[in-house]
Protein backbone atom coordinates (compact mmCIF):
# COMPACT_ATOMS: atom_id res chain seq x y z
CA UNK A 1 83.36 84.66 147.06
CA UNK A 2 82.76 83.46 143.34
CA UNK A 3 81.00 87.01 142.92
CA UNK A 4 83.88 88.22 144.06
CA UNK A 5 86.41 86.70 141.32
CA UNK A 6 83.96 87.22 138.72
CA UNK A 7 83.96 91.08 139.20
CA UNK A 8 87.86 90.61 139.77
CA UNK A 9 87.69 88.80 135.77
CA UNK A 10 85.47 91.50 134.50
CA UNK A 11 87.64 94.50 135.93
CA UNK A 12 91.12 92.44 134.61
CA UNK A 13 89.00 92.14 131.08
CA UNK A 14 88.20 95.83 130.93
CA UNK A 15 91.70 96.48 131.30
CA UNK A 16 93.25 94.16 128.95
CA UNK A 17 90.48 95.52 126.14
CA UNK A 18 91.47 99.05 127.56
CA UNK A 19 95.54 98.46 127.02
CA UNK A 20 94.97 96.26 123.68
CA UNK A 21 92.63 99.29 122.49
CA UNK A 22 95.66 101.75 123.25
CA UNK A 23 97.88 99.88 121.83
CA UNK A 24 96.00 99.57 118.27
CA UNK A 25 95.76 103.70 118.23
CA UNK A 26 99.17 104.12 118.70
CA UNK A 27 100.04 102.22 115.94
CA UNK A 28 97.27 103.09 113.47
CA UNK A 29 98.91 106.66 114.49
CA UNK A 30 102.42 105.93 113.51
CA UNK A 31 100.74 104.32 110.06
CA UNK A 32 99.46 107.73 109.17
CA UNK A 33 102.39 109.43 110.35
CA UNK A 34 104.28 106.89 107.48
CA UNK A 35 101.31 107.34 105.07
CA UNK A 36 101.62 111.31 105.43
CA UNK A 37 105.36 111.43 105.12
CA UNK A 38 105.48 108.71 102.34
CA UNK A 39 102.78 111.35 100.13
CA UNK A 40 104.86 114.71 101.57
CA UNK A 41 107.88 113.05 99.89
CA UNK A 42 106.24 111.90 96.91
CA UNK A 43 105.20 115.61 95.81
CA UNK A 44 108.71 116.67 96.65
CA UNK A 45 109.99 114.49 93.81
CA UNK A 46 107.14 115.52 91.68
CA UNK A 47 107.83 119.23 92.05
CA UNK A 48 111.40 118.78 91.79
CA UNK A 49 110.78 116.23 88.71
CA UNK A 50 108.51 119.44 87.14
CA UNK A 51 111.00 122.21 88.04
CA UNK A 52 113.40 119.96 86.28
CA UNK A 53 111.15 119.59 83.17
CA UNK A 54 109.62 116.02 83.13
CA UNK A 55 106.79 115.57 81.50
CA UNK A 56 103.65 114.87 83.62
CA UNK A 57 103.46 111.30 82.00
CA UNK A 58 106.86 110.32 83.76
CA UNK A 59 105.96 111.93 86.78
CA UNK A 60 103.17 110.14 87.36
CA UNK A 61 104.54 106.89 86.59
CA UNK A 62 107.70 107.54 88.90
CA UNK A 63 105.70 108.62 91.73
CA UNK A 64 102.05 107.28 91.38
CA UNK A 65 100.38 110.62 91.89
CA UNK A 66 97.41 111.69 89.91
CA UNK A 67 97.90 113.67 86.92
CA UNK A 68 95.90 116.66 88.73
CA UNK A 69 97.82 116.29 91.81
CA UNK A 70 100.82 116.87 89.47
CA UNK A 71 99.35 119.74 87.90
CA UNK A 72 98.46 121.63 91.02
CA UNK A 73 102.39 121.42 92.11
């Protein structure tokens, strides 16, 4: 009997770390989804800021990119 609820603990503790685990993925997933979009949109303004005629100095304050990531744009 108390083997019995101790392999009844250990199978409910597998799946708790199991759904917990899960759960941290998907949002460490949606954080790099937000990470990737925030940089995407970041070199938008930069090109636009260059197409525009900003100099590189400005850009990279307004947007925090590197100066080569600007250049490459």
């Amino acid at each position: 009997m108390i083997i019995r609820e101790i392999s009844q603990d250990e199978h409910e503790r597998a799946s708790q770390r199991s759904r917990r685990m899960a759960e941290h993925d998907r949002y460490s997933d949606i954080a790099t989804a937000e990470e990737r979009g925030e940089i995407r949109s970041k070199l938008e303004v930069a090109k636009n800021m260059r197409t525009q005629g900003f100099k590189v100095d400005d850009i990279e304050r307004a947007t925090g990119l590197t100066v080569n990531d600007i250049l490459r744009l």
